[in-house]
N, C-alpha and C. Protein backbone atom coordinates (compact mmCIF):
# COMPACT_ATOMS: atom_id res chain seq x y z
N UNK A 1 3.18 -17.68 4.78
CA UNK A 1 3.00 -16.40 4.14
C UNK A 1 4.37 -15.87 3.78
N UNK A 2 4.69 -13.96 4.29
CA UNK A 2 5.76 -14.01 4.00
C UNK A 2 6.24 -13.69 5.01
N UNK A 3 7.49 -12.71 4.79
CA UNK A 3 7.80 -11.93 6.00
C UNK A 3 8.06 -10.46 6.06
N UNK A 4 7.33 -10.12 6.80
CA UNK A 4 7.31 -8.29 7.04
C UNK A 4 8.54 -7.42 7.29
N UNK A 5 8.48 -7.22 6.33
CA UNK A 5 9.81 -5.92 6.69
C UNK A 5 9.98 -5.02 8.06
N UNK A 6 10.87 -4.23 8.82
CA UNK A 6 10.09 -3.76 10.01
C UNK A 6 9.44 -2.87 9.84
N UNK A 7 8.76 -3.05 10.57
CA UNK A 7 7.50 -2.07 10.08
C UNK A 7 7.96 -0.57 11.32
N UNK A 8 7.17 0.30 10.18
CA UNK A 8 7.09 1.36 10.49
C UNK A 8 6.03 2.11 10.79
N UNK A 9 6.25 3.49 11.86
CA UNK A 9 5.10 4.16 12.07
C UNK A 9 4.43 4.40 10.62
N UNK A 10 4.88 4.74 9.73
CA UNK A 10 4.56 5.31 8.30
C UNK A 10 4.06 4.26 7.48
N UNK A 11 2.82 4.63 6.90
CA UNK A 11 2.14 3.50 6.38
C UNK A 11 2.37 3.77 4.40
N UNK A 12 3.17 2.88 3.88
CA UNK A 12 3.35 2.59 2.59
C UNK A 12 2.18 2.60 1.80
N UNK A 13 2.58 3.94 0.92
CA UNK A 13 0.98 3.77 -0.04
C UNK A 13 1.38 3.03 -1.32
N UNK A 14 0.21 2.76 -1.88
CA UNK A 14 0.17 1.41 -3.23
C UNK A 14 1.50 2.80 -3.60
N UNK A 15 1.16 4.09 -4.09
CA UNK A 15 2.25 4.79 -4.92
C UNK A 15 3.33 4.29 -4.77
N UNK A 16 3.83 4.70 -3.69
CA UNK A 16 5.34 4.43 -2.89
C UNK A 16 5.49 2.97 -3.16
N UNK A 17 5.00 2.17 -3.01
CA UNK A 17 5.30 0.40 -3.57
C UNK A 17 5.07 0.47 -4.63
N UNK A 18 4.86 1.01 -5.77
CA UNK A 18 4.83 0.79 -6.98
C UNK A 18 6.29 1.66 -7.41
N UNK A 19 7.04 2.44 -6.69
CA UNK A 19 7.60 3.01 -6.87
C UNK A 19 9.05 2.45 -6.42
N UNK A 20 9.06 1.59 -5.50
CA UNK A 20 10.48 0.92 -5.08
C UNK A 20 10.98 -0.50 -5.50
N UNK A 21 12.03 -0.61 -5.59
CA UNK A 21 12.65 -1.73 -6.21
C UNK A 21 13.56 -2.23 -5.21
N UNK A 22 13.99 -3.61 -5.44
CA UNK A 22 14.88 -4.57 -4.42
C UNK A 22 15.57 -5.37 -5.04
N UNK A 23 16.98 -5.53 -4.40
CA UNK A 23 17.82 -6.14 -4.87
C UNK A 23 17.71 -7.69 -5.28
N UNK A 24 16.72 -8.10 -4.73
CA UNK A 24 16.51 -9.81 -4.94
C UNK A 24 15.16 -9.84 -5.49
N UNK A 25 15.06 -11.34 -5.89
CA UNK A 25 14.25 -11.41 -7.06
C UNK A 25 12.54 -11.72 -6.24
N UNK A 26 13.06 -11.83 -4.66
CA UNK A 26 11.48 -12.15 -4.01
C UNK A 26 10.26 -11.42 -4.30
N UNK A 27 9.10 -11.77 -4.25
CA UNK A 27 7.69 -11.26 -4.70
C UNK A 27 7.34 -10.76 -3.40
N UNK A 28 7.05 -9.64 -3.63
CA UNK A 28 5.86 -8.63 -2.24
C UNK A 28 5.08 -8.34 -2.74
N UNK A 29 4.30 -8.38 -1.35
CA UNK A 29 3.21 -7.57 -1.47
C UNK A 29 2.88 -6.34 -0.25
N UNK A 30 1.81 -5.99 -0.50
CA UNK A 30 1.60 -4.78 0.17
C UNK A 30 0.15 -5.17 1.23
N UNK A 31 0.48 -5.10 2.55
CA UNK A 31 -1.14 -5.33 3.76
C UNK A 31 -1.06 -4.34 4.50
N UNK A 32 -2.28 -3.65 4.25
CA UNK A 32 -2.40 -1.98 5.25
C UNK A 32 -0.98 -1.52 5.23
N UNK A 33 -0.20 -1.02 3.84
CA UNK A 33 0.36 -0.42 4.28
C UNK A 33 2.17 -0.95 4.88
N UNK A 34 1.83 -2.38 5.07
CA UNK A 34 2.98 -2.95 5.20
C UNK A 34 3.57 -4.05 4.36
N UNK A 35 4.95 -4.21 3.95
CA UNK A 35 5.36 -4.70 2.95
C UNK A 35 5.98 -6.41 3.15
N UNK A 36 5.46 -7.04 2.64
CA UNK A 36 5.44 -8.76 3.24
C UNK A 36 6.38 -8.77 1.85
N UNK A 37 7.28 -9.86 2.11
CA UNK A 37 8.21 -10.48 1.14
C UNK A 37 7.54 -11.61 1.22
N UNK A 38 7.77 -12.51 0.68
CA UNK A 38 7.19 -13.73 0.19
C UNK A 38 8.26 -14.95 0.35
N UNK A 39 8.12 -15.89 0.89
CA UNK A 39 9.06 -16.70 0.54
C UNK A 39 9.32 -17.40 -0.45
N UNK A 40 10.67 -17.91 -0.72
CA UNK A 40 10.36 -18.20 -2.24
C UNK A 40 9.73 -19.88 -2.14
N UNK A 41 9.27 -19.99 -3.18
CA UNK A 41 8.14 -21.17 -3.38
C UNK A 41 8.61 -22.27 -3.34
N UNK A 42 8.59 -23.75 -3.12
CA UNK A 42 8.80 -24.89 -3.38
C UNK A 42 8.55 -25.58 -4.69
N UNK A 43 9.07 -26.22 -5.04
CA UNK A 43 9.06 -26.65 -6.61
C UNK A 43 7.82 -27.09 -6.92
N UNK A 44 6.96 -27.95 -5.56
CA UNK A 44 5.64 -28.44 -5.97
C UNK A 44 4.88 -27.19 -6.68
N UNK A 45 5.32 -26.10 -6.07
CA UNK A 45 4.15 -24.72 -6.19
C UNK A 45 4.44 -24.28 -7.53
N UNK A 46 5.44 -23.94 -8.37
CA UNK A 46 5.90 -24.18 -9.19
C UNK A 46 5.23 -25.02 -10.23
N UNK A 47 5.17 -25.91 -10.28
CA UNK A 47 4.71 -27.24 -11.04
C UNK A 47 3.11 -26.97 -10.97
N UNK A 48 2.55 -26.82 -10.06
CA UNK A 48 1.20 -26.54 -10.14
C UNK A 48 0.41 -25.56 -10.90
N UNK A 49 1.43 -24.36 -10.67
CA UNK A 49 1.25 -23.13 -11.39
C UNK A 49 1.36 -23.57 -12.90
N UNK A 50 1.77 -23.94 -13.38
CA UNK A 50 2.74 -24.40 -14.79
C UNK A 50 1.60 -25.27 -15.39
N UNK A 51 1.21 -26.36 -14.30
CA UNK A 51 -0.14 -27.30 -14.60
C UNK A 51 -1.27 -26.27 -15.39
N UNK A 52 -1.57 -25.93 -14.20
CA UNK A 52 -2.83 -25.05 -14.48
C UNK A 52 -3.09 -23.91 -15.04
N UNK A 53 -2.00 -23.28 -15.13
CA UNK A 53 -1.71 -22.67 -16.51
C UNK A 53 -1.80 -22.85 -17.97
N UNK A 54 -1.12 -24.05 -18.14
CA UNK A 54 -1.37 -24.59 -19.27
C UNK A 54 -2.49 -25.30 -19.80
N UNK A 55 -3.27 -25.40 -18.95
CA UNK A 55 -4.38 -26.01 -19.56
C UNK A 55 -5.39 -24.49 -19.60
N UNK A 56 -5.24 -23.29 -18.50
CA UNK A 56 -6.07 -22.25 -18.82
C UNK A 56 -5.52 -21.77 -20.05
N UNK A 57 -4.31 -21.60 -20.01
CA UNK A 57 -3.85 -20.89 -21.88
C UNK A 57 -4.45 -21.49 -23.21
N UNK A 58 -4.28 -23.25 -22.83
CA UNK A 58 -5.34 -23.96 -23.72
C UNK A 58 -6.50 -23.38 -24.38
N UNK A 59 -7.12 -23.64 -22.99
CA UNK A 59 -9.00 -23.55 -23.08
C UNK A 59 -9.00 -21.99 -23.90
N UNK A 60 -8.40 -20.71 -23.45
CA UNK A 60 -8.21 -19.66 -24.07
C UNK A 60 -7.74 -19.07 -25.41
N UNK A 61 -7.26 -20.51 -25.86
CA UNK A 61 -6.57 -19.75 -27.16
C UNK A 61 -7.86 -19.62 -27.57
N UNK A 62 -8.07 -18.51 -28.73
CA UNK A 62 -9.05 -17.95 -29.64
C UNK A 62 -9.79 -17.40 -28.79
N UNK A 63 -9.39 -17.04 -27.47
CA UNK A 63 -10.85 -16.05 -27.13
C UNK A 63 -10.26 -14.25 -26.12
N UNK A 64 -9.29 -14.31 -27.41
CA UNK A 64 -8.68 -12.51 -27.23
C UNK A 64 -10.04 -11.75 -26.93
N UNK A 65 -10.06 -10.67 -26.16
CA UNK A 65 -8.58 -10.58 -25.05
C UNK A 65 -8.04 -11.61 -23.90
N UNK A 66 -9.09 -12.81 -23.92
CA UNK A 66 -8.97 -13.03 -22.39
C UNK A 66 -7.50 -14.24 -22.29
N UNK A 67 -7.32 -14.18 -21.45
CA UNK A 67 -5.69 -14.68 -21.04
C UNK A 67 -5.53 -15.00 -19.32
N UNK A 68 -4.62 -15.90 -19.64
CA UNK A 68 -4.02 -15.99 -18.05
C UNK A 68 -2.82 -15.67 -18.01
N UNK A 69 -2.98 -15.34 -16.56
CA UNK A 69 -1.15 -14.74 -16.16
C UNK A 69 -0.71 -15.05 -14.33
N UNK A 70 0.30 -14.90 -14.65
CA UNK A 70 1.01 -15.25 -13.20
C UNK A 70 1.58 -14.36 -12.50
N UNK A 71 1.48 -14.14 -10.60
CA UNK A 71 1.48 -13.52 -10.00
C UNK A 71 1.42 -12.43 -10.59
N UNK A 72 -0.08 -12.36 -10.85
CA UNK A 72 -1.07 -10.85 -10.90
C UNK A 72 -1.41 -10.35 -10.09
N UNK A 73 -0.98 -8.78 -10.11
CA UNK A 73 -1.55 -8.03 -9.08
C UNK A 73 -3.14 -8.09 -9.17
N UNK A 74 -3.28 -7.56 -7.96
CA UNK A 74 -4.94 -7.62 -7.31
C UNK A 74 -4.77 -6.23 -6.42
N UNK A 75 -6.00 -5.54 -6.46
CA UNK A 75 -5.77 -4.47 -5.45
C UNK A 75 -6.87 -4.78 -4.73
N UNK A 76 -6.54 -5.17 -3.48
CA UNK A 76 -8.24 -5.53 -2.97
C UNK A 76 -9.14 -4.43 -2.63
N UNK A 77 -10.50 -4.45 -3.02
CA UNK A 77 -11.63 -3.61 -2.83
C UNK A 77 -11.55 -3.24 -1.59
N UNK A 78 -11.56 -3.98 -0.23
CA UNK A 78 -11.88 -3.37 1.13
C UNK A 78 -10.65 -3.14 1.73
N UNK A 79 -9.54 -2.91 1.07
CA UNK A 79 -8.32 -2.48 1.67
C UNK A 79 -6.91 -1.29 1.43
N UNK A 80 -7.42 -0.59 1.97
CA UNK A 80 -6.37 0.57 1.32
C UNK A 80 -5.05 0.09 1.62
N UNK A 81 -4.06 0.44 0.64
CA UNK A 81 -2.76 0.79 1.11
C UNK A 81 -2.73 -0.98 0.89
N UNK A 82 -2.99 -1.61 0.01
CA UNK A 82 -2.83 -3.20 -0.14
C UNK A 82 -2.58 -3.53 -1.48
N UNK A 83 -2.12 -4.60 -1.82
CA UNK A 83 -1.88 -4.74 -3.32
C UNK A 83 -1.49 -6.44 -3.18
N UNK A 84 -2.37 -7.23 -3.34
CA UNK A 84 -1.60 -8.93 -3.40
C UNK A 84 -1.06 -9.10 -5.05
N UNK A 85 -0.45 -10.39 -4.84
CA UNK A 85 0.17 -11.28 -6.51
C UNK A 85 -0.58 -12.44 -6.08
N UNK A 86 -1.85 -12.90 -7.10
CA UNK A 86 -2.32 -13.79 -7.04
C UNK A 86 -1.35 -15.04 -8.62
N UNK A 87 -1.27 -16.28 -7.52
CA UNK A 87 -0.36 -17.44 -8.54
C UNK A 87 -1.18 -17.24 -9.58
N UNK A 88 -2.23 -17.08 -10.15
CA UNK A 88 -2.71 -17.26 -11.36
C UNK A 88 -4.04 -16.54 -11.32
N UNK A 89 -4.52 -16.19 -12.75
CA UNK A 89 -5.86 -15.40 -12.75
C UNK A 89 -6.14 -15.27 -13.91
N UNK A 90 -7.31 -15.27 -14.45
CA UNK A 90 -8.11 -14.93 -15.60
C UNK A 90 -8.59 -13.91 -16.03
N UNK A 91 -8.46 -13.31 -17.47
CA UNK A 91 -9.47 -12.01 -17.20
C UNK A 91 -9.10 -11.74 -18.61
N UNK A 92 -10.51 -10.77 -19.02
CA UNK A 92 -11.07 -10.96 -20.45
C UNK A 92 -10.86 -9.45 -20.63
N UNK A 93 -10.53 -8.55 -19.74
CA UNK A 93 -9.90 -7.04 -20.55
C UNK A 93 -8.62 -6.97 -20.69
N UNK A 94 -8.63 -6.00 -21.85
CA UNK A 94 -7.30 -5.73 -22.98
C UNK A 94 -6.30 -5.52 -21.88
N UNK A 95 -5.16 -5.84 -21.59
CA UNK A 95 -4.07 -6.01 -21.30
C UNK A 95 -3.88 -3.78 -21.62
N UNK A 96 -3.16 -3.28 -20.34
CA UNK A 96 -2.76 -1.96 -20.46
C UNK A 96 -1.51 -1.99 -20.49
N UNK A 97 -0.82 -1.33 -21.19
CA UNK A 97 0.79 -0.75 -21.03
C UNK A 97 1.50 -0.42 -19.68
N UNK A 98 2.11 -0.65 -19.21
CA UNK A 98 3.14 -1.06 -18.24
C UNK A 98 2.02 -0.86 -16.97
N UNK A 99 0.46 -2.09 -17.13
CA UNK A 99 -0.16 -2.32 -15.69
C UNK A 99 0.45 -3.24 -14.76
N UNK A 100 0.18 -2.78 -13.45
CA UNK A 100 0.98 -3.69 -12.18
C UNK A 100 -0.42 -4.13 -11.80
N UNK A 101 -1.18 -3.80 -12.28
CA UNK A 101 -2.43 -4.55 -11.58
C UNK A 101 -3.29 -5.02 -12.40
N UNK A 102 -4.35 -6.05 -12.02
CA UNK A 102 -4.79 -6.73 -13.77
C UNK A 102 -6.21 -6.18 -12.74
N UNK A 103 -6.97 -5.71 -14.24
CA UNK A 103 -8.82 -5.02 -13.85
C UNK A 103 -9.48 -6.17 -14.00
N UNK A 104 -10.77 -6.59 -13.56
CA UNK A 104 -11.60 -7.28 -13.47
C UNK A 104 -11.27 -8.68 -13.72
N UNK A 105 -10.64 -9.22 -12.74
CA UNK A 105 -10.29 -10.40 -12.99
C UNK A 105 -11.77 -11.68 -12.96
N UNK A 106 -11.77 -12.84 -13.27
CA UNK A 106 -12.69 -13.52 -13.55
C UNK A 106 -12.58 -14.61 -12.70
N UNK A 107 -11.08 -15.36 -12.55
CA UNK A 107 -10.76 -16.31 -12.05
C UNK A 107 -9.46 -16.04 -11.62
N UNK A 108 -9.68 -16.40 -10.25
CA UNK A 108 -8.18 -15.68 -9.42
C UNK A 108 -7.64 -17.56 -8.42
N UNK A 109 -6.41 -17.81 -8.28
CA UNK A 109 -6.27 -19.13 -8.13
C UNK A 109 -4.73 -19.00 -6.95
N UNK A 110 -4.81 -18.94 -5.59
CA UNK A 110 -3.60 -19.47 -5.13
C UNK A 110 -3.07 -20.73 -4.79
N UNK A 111 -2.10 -21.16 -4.86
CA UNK A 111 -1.43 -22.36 -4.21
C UNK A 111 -1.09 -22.22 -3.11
N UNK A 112 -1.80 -23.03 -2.29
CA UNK A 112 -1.57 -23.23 -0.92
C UNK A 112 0.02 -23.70 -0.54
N UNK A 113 0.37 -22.80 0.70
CA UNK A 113 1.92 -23.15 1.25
C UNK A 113 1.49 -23.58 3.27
N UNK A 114 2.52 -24.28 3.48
CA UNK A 114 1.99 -24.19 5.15
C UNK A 114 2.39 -23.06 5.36
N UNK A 115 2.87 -21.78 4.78
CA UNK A 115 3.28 -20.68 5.24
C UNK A 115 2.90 -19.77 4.81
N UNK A 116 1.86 -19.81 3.59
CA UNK A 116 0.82 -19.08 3.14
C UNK A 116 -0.72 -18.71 3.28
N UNK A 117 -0.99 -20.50 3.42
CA UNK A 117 -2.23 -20.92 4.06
C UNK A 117 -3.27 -19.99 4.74
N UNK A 118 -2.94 -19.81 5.85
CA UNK A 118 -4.35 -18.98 6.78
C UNK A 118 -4.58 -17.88 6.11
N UNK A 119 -3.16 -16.74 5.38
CA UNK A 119 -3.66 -15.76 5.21
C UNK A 119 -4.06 -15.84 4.02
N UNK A 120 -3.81 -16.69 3.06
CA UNK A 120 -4.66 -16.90 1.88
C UNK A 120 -6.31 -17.49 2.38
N UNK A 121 -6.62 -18.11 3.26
CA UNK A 121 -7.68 -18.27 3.79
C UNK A 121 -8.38 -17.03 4.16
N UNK A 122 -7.60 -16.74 5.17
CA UNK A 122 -8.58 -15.24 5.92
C UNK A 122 -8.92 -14.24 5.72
N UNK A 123 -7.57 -13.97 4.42
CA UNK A 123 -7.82 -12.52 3.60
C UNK A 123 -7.98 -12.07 2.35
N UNK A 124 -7.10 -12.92 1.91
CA UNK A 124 -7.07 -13.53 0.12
C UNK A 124 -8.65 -14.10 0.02
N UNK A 125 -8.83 -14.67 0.44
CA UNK A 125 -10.51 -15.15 -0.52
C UNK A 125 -11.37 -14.52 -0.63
N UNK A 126 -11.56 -13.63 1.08
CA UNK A 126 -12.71 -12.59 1.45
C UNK A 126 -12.51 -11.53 0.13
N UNK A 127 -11.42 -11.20 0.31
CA UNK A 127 -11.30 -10.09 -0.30
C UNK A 127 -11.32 -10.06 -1.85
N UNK A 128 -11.10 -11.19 -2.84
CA UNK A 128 -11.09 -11.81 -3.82
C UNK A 128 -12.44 -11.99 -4.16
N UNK A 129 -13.62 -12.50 -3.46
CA UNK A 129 -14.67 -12.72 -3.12
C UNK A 129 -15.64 -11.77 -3.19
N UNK A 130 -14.82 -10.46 -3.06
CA UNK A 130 -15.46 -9.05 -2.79
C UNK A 130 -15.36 -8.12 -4.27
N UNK A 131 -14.54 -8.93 -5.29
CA UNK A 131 -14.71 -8.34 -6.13
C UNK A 131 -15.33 -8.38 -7.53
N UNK A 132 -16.36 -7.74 -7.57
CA UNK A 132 -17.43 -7.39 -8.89
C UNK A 132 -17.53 -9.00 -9.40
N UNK A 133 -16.40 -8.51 -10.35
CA UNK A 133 -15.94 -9.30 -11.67
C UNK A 133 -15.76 -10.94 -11.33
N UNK A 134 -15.38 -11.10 -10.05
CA UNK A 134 -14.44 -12.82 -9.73
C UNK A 134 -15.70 -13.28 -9.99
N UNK A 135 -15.77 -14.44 -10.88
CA UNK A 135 -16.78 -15.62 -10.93
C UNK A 135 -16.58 -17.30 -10.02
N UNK A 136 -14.82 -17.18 -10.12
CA UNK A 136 -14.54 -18.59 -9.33
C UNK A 136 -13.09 -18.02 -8.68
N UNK A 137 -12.90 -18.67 -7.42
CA UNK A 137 -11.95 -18.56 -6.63
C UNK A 137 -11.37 -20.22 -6.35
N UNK A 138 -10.12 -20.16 -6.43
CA UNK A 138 -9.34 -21.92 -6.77
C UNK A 138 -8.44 -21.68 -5.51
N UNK A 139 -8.54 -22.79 -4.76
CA UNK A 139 -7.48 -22.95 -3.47
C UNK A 139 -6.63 -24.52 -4.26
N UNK A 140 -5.76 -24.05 -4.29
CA UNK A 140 -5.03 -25.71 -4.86
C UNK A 140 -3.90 -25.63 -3.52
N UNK A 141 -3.71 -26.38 -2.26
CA UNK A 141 -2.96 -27.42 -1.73
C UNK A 141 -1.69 -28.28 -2.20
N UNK A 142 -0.45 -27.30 -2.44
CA UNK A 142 1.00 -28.07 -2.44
C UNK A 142 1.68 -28.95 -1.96
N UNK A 143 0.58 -29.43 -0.75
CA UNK A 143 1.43 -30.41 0.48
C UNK A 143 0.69 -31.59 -0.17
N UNK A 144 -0.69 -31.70 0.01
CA UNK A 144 -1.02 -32.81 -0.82
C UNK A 144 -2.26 -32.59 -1.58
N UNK A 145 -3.39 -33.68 -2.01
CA UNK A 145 -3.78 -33.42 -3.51
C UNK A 145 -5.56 -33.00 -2.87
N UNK A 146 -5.81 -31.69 -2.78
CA UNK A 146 -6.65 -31.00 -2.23
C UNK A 146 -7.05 -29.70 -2.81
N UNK A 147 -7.98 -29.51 -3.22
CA UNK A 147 -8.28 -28.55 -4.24
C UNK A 147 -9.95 -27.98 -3.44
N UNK A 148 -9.96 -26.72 -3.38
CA UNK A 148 -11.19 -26.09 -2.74
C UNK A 148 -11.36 -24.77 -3.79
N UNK A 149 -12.87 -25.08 -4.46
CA UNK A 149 -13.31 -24.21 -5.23
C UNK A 149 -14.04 -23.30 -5.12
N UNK A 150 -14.58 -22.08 -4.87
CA UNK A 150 -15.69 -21.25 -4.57
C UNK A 150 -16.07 -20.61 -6.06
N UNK A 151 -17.12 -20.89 -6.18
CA UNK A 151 -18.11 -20.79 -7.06
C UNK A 151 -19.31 -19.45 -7.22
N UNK A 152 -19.17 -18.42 -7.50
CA UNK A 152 -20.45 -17.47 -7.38
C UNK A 152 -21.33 -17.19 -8.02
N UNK A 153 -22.84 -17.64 -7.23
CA UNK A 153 -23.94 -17.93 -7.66
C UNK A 153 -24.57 -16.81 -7.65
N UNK A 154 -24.85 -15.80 -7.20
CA UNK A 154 -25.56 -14.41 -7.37
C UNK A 154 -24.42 -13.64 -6.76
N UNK A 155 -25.11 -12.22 -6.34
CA UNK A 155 -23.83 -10.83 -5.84
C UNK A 155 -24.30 -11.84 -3.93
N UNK A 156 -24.98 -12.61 -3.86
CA UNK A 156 -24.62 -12.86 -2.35
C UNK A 156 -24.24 -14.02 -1.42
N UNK A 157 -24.32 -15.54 -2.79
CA UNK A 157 -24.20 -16.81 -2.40
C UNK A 157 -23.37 -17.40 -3.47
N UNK A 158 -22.13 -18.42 -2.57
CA UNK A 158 -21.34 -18.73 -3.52
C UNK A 158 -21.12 -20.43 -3.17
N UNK A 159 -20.82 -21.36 -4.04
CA UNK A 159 -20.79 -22.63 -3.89
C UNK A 159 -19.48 -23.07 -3.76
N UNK A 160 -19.12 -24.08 -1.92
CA UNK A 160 -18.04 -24.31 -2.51
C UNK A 160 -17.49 -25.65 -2.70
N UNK A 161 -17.10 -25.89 -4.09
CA UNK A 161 -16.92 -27.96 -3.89
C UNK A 161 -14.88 -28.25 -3.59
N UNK A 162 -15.30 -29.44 -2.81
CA UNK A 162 -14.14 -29.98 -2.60
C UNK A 162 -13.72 -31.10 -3.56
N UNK A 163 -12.50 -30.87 -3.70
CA UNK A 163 -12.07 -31.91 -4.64
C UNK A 163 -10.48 -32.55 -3.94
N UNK A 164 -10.33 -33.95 -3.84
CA UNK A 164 -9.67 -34.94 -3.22
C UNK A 164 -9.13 -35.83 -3.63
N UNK A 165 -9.38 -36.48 -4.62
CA UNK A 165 -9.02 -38.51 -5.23
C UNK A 165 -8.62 -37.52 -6.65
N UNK A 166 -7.46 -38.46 -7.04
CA UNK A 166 -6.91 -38.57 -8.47
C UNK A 166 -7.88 -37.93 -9.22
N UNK A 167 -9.23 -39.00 -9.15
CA UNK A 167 -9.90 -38.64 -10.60
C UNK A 167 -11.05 -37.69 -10.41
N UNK A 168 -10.73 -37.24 -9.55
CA UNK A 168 -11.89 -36.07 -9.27
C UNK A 168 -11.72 -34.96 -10.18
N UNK A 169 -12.94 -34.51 -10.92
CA UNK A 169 -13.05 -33.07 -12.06
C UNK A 169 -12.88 -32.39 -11.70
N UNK A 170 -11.61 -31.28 -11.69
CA UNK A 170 -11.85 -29.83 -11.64
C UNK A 170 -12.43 -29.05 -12.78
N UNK A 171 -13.43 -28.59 -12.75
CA UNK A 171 -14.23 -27.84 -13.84
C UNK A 171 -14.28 -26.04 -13.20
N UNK A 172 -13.82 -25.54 -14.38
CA UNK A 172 -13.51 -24.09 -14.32
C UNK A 172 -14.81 -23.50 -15.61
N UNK A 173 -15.67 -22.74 -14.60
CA UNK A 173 -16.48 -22.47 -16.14
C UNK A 173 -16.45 -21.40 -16.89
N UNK A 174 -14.96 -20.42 -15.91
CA UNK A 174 -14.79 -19.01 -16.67
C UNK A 174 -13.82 -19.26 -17.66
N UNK A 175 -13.05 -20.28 -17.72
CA UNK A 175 -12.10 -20.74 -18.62
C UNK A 175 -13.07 -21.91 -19.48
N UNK A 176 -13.63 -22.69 -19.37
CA UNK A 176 -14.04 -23.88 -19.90
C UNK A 176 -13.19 -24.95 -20.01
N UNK A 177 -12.53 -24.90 -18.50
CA UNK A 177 -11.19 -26.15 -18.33
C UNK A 177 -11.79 -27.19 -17.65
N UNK A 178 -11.78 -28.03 -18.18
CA UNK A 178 -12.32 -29.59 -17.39
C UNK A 178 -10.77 -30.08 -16.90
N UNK A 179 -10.43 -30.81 -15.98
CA UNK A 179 -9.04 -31.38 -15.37
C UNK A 179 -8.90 -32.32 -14.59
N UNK A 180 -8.64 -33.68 -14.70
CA UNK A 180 -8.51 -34.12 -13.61
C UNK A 180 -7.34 -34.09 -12.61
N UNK A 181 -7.97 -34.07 -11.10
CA UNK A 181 -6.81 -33.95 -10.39
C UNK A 181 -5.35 -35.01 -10.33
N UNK A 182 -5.38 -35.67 -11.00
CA UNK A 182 -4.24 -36.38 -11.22
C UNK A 182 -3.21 -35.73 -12.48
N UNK A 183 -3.93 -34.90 -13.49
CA UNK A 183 -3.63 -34.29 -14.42
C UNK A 183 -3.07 -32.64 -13.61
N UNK A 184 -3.78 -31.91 -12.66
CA UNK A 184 -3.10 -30.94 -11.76
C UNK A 184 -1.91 -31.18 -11.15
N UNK A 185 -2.16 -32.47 -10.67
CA UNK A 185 -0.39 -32.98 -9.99
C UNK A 185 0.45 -33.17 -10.88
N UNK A 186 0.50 -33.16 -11.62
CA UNK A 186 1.40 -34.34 -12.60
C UNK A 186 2.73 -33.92 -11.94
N UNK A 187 3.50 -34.82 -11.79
CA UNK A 187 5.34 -34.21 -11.68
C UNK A 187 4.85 -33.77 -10.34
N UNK A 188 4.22 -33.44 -9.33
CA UNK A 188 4.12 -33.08 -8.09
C UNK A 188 4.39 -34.54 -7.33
N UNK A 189 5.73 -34.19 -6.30
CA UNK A 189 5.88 -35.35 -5.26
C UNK A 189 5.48 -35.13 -3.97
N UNK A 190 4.16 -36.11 -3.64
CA UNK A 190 3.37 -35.46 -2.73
C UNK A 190 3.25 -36.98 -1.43
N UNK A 191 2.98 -36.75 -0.34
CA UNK A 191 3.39 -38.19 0.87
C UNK A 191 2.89 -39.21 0.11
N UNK A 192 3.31 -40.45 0.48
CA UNK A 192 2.84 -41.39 -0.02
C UNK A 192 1.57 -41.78 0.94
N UNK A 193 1.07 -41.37 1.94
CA UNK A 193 -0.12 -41.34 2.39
C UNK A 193 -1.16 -40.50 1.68
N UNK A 194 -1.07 -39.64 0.59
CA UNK A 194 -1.75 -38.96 0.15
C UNK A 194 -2.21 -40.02 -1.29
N UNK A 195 -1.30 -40.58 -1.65
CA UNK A 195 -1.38 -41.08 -2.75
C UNK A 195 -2.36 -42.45 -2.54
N UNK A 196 -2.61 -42.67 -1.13
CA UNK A 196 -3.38 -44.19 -0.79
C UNK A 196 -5.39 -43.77 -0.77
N UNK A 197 -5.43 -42.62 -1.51
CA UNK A 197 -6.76 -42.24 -1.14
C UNK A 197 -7.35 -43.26 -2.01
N UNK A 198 -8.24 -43.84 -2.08
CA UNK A 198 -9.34 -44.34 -3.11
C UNK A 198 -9.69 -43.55 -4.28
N UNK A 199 -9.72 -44.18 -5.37
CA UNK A 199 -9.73 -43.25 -7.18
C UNK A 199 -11.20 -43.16 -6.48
């Protein structure tokens, strides 16, 4: 994940973090109130972002407004005083003048870090999960080639497929991106035990 500033009795509202600036170029965010720096990313994470980006900008050209963008704010529904940067996200309303937060996102996507991991698990999805608009939630895995999709099937059941081997489909149906996972890695140097899976 990242790392918490010291924290204080005084709990940081979204205002007040929308309101302060820092000398270095690290990404925060905001949890109940407390302000997590981020570490900075590894090149795999990087490269992934860039992957899957480019093929969502693809699938999107001609269908203004909708667009993807990187580390988009999110304000999560069940959490005051919170504000995440999701690596990537989708979403089909008009772009506002100087917004820090993107409205109704469609498709929200982090890259997994060993230092990001649980809390993108424990809190990032729930809460991602919780909102209106999300149709698909994307876990993509930087260490090696592991991709976990959640899928939502009504307001109360959601599907989730795993994806593993080179040629396994990632299919996005709020974008209309078909991908194979060998095409997500590309330029990603990942163990060579990862690379011995069966196509």
């Amino acid at each position: 994940m990242g790392h918490p500033q010291p924290k204080s009795s005084t709990l940081v509202t979204l205002a007040d973090f929308y309101a302060l600036t820092w000398p270095d170029d690290l990404r925060r965010e905001l949890h109940d109130g407390q302000i997590v720096a981020m570490a900075p990313p590894k090149n795999a994470h990087g490269t992934l972002v860039i992957n899957l980006g480019a093929a969502l900008k693809a699938a999107l050209r001609g269908r203004r407004p909708c667009r993807v963008q990187t580390e988009a704010g999110i304000l999560p529904p069940t959490r005051e005083h919170s504000y995440y940067q999701a690596d990537l996200l989708v979403t089909c309303e008009p772009s506002r003048p100087g917004e820090r937060d993107v409205a109704a996102p469609l498709f929200v996507c982090e890259v997994l870090s060993e230092s990001t991991e649980l809390f993108d698990r424990r809190c990032k999805v729930p809460e991602y999960r919780a909102i209106a608009s999300v149709r698909e939630v994307l876990l993509v895995d930087s260490e090696r080639m592991f991709v976990e999709l959640h899928r939502r099937l009504d307001e109360r059941r959601w599907l989730t497929e795993i994806l593993q081997r080179p040629h396994d489909e990632l299919a996005l149906e709020t974008a209309g991106v078909k991908l194979a996972l060998v095409d997500l890695y590309e330029d990603v140097a990942l163990p060579a035990a990862n690379l011995e899976l069966p196509l």
